[in-house]
Protein backbone atom coordinates (compact mmCIF):
# COMPACT_ATOMS: atom_id res chain seq x y z
CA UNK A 1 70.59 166.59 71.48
CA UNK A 2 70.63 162.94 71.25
CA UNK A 3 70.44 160.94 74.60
CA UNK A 4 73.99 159.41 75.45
CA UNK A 5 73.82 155.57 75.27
CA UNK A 6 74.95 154.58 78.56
CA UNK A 7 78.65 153.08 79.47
CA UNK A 8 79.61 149.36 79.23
CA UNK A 9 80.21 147.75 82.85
CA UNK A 10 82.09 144.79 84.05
CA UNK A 11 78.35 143.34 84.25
CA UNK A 12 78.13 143.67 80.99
CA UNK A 13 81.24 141.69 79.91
CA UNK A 14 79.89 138.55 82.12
CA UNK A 15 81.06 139.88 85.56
CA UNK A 16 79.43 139.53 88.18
CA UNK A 17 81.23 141.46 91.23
CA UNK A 18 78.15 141.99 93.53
CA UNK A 19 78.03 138.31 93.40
CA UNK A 20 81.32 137.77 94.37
CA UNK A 21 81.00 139.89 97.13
CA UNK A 22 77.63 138.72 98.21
CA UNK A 23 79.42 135.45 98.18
CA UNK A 24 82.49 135.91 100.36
CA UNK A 25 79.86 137.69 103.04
CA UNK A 26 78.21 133.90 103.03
CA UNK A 27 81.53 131.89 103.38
CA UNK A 28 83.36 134.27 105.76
CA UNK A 29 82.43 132.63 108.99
CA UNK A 30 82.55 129.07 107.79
CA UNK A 31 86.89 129.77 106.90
CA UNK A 32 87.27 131.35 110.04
CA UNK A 33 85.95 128.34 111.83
CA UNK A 34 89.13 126.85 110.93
CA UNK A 35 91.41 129.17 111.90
CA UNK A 36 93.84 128.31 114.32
CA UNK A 37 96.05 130.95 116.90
CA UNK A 38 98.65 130.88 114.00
CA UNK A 39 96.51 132.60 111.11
CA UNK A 40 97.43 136.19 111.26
CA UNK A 41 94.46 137.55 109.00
CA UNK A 42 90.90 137.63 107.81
CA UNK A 43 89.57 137.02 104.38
CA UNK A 44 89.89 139.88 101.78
CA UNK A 45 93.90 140.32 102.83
CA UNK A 46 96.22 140.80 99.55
CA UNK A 47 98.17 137.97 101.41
CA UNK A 48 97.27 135.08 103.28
CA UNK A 49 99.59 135.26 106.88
CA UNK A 50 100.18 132.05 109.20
CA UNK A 51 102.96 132.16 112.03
CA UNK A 52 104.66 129.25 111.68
CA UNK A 53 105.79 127.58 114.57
CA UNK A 54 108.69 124.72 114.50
CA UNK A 55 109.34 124.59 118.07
CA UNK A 56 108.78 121.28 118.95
CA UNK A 57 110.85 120.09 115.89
CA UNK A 58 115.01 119.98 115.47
CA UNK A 59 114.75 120.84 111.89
CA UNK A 60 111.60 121.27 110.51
CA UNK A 61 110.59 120.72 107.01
CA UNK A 62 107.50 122.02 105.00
CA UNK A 63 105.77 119.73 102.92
CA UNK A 64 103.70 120.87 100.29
CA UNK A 65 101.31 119.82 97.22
CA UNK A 66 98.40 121.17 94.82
CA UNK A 67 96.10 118.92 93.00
CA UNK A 68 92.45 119.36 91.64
CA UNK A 69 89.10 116.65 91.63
CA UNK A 70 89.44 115.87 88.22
CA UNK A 71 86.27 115.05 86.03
CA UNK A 72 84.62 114.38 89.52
CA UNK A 73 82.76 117.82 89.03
CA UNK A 74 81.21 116.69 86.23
CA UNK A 75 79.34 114.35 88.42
CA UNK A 76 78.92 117.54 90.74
CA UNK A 77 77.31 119.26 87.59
CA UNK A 78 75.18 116.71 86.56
CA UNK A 79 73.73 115.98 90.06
CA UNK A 80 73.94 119.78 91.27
CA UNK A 81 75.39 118.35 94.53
CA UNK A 82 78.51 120.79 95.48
CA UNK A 83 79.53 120.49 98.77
CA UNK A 84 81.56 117.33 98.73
CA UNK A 85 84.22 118.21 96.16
CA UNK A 86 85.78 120.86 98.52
CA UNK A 87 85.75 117.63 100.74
CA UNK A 88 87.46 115.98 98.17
CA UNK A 89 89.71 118.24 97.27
CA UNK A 90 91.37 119.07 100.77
CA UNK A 91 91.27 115.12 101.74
CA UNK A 92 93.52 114.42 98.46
CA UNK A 93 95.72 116.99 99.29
CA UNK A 94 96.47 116.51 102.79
CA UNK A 95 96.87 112.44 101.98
CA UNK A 96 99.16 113.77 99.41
CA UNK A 97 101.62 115.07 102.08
CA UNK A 98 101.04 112.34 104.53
CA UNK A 99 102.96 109.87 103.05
CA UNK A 100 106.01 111.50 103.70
CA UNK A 101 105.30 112.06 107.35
CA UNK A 102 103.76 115.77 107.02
CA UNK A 103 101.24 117.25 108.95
CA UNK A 104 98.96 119.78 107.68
CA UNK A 105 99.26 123.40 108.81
CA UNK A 106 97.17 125.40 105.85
CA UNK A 107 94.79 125.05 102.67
CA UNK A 108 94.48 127.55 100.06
CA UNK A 109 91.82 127.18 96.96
CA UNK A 110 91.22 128.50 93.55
CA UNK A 111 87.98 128.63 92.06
CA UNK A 112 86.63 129.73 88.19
CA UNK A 113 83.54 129.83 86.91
CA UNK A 114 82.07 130.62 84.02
CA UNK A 115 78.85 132.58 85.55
CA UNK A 116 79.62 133.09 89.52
CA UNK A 117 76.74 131.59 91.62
CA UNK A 118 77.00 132.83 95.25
CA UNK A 119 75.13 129.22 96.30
CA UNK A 120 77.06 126.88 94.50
CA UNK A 121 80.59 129.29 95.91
CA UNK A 122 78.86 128.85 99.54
CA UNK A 123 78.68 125.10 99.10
CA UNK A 124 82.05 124.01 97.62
CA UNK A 125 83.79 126.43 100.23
CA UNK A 126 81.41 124.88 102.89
CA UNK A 127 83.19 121.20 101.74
CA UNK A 128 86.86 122.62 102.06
CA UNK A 129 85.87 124.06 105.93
CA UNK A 130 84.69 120.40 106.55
CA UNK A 131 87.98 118.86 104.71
CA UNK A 132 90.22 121.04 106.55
CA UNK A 133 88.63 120.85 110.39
CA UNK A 134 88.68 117.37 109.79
CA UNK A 135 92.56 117.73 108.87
CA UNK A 136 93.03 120.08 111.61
CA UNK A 137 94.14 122.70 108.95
CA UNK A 138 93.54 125.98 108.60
CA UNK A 139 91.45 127.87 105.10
CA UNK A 140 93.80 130.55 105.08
CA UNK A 141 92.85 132.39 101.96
CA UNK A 142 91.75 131.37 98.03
CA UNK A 143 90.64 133.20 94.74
CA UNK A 144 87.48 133.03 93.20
CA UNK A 145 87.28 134.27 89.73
CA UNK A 146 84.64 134.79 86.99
CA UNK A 147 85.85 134.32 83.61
CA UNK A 148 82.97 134.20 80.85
CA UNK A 149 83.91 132.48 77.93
CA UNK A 150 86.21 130.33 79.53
CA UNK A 151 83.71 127.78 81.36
CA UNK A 152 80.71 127.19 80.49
CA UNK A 153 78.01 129.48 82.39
CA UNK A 154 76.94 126.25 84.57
CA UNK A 155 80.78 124.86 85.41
CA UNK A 156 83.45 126.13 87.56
CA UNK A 157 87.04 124.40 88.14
CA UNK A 158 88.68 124.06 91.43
CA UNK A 159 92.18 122.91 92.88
CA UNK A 160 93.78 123.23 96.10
CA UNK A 161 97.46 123.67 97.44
CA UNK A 162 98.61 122.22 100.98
CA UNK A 163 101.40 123.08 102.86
CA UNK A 164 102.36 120.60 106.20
CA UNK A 165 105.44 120.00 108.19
CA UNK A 166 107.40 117.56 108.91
CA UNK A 167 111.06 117.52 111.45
CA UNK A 168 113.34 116.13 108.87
CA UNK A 169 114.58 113.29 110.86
CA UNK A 170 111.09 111.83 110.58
CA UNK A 171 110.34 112.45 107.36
CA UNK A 172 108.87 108.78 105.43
CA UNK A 173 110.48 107.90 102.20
CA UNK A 174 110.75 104.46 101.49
CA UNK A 175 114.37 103.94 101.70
CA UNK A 176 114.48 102.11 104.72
CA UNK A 177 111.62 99.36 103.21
CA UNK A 178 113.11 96.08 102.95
CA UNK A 179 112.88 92.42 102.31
CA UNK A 180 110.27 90.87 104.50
CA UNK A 181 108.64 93.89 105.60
CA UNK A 182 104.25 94.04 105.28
CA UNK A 183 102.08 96.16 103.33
CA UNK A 184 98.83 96.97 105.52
CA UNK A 185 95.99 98.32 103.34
CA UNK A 186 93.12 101.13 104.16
CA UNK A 187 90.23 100.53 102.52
CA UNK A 188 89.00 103.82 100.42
CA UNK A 189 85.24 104.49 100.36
CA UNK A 190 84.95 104.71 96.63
CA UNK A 191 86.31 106.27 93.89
CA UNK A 192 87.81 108.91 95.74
CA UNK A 193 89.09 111.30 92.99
CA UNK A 194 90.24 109.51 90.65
CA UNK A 195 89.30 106.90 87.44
CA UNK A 196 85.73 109.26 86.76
CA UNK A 197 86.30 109.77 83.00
CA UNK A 198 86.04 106.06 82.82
CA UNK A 199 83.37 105.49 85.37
CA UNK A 200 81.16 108.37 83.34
CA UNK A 201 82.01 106.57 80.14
CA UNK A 202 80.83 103.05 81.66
CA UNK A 203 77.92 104.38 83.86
CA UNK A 204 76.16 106.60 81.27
CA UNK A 205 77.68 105.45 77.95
CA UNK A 206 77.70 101.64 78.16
CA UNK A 207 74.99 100.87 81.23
CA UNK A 208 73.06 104.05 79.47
CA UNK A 209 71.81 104.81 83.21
CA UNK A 210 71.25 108.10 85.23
CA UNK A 211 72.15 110.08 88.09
CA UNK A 212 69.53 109.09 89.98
CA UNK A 213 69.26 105.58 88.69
CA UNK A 214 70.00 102.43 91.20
CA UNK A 215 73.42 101.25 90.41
CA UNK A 216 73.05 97.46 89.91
CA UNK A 217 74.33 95.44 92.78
CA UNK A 218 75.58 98.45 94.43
CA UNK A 219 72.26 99.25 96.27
CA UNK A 220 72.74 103.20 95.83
CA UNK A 221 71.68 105.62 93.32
CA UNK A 222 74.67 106.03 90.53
CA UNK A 223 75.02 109.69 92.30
CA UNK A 224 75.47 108.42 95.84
CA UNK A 225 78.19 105.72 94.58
CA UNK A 226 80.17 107.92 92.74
CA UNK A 227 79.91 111.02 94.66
CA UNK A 228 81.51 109.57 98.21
CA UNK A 229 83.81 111.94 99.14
CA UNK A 230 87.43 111.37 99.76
CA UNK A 231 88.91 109.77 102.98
CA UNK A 232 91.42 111.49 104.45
CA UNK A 233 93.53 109.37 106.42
CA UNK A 234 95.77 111.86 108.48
CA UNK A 235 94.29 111.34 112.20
CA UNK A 236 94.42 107.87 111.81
CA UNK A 237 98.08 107.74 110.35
CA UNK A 238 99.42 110.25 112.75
CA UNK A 239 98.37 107.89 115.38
CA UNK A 240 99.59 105.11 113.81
CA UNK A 241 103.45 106.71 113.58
CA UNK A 242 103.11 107.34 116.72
CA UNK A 243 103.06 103.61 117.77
CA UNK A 244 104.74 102.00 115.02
CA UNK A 245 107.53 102.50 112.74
CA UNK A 246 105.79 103.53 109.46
CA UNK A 247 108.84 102.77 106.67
CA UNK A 248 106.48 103.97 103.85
CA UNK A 249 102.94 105.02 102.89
CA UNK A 250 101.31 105.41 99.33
CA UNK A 251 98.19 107.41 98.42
CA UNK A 252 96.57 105.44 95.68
CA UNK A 253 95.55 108.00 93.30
CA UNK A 254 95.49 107.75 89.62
CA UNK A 255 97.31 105.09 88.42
CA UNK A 256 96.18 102.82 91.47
CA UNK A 257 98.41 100.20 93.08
CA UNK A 258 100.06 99.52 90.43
CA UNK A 259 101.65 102.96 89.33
CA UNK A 260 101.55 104.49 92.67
CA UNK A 261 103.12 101.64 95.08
CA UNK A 262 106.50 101.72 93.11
CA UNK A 263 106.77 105.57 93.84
CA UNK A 264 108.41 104.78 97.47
CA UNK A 265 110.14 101.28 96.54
CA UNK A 266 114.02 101.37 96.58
CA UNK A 267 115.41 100.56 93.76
CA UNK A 268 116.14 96.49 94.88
CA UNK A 269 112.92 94.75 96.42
CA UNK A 270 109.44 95.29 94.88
CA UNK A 271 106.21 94.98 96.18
CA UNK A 272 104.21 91.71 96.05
CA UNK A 273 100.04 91.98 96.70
CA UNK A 274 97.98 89.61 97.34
CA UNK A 275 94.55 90.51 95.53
CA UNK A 276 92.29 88.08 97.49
CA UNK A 277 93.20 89.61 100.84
CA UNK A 278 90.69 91.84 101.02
CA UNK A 279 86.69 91.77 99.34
CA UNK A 280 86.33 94.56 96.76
CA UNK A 281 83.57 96.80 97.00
CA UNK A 282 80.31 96.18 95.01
CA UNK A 283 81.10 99.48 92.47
CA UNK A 284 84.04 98.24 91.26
CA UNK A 285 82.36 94.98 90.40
CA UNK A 286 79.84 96.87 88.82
CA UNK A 287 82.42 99.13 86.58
CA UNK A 288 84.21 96.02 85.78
CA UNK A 289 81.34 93.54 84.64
CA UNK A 290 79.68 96.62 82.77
CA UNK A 291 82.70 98.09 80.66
CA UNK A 292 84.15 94.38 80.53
CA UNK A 293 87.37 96.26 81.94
CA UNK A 294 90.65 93.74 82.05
CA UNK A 295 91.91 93.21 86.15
CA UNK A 296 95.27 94.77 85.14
CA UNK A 297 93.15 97.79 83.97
CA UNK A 298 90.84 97.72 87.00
CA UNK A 299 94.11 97.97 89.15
CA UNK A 300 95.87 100.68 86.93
CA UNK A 301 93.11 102.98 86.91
CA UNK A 302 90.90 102.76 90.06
CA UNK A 303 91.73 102.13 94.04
CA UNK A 304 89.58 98.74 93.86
CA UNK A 305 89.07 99.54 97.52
CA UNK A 306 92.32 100.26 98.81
CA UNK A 307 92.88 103.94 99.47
CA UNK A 308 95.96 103.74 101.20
CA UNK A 309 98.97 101.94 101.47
CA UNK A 310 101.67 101.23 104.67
CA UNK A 311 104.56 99.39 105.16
CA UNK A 312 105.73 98.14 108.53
CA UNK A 313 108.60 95.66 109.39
CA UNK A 314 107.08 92.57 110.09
CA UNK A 315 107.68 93.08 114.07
CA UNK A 316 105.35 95.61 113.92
CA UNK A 317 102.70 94.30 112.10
CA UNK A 318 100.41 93.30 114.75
CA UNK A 319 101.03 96.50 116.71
CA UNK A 320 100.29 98.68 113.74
CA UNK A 321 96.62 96.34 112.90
CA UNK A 322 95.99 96.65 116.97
CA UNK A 323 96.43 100.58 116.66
CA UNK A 324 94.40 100.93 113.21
CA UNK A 325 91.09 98.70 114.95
CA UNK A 326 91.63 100.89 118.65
CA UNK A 327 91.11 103.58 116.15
CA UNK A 328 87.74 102.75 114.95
CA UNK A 329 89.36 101.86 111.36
CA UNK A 330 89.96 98.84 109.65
CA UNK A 331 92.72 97.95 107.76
CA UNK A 332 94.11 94.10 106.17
CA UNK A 333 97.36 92.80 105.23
CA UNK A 334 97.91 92.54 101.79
CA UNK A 335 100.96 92.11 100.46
CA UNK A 336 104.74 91.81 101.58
CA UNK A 337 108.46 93.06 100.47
CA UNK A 338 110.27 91.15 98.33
CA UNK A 339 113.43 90.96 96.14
CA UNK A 340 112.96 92.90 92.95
CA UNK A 341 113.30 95.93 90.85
CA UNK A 342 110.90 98.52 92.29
CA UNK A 343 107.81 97.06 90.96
CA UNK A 344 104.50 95.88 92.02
CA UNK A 345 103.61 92.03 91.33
CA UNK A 346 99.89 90.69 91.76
CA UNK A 347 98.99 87.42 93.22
CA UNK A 348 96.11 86.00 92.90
CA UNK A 349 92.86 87.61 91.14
CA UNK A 350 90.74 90.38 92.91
CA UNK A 351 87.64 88.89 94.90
CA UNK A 352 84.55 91.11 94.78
CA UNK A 353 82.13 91.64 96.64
């Protein structure tokens, strides 16, 4: 009798579910490091469980948002450096909900690879634990999935989703900004997560350089520059509120000032920025020389150095710089309110560093 050729397994399709588990055993203390009295489970639940709590608010609000790192793991490929993009991803997220006054209760993640590799899992969950103790949010649960053919073997894909609260007599949205009021910048500590597609193009396309090449006037390695992980700027704004009477914040993302500054403008005043308040950093001189990129692109498409965006009255100005230095931050005036159409106007041209 011929010898029965033995049955196809889910190994044998691509997946990989001994390395999954081994890989959730690695991770499982580092989430439950972050776990605060409100999470009402452990990993592996069909269900992620957190007790909210709105007790100390007259009408509380959740606040919530989901985003990814872009082509920012490509650099992660390329340099087989993982464990900043959960960093990234959790900082975006929560600054994503900040602007509108929210503070973060829980993270959740989603992660797909093409061939699951239990090290390279261990290190982008170990960034999200750092991104959300940092936040003072909790990793309350995820997915991890193997899906051959879709990614290449050596890729994955990750995003994130944030909720936060907020008592809805507090929440920020812009209305109240007015003529006259000041825009107080936070400086950003790179790229963050956004502008990479041109930054690859520019960087190895143009300059023809490496990972591990100096950047030219930069004095880092293109990896180091480019792989600075997001700020997240929730401590310091939640002590800022505090003090001051924030009218308005904007987290400048994609699009930069310039597309993301009109998102909490009323409708009659617009915003008017000074470009030579504040030095930008060598790497966006760099990008800029190198790709001969037009200013108006520059500010449309990268940060340039300013990852965050607040408007006080201009009462409070000098309170709300005070609070941001007692901090340990730094922070300039850049701009100011002014009649208009819910635009942003540039004065000036952008001094780097």
């Amino acid at each position: 009798m011929a010898k029965k050729k033995p049955g196809l397994s889910y190994r044998d399709a691509g997946v990989d579910i001994d390395a999954a588990n081994a890989a959730l055993g690695s991770i499982k203390s580092m989430v439950e490091r972050t776990f605060t009295d409100n999470v009402l489970c452990g990993i592996g639940s069909f269900g992620a469980m957190y007790r909210f709590d709105g007790q100390n608010m007259e009408e509380p609000v959740l606040v919530s948002s989901v985003d990814g790192v872009g082509t920012k793991l490509k650099l992660a490929f390329m340099t087989g450096k993982h464990d900043t993009v959960g960093i990234d991803l959790v900082s975006h997220c929560v600054n994503d909900i900040l602007v509108q006054g929210a503070r973060p209760l829980f993270f959740m993640d989603y992660l797909a690879f093409g061939k699951l590799r239990p090290q390279v899992v261990t290190e982008v969950i170990r960034g999200l634990t750092v991104g959300c103790r940092y936040a003072g949010c909790a990793l309350i649960g995820g997915e991890t999935a193997e899906m051959p053919g879709m990614y290449q073997d050596d890729e994955y894909d990750v995003a994130g989703m944030i909720v936060g609260v907020v008592d809805r007599k507090k929440i920020i949205s812009g209305a109240a900004i007015k003529e006259g009021d000041v825009i107080i910048g936070l400086p950003s500590s790179g790229l963050h997560t956004n502008g990479y597609s041109l930054a690859r193009k520019i960087c190895f396309d143009v300059a023809g350089l490496g990972t591990n090449d100096p950047m030219p006037g930069v004095g880092r390695t293109v990896a180091e520059a480019l792989m600075e992980p997001h700020v997240s700027y929730a401590k310091l704004m939640q002590i800022v509120m505090k003090v001051v009477d924030v009218l308005g914040m904007a987290h400048i993302t994609g699009g930069g000032i310039t597309e993301n500054l009109p998102r909490i403008l009323p409708e009659n005043v617009s915003a008017e920025i000074d470009l030579a308040a504040w030095t930008v950093p060598p790497l966006f001189r760099f990008l800029q020389e190198t790709g001969d990129v037009e200013e108006l692109e520059m500010l449309r498409t990268f940060n340039c150095g300013q990852g965050m965006l607040f408007i006080v009255s201009e009462k409070d100005k000098a309170k709300a710089v005070e609070t941001v230095e007692l901090a340990g931050a730094s922070c300039k005036i850049i701009g100011k309110i002014i009649p208009g159409n819910g635009t942003v106007q540039y004065k000036g041209h952008l001094l780097y560093g």
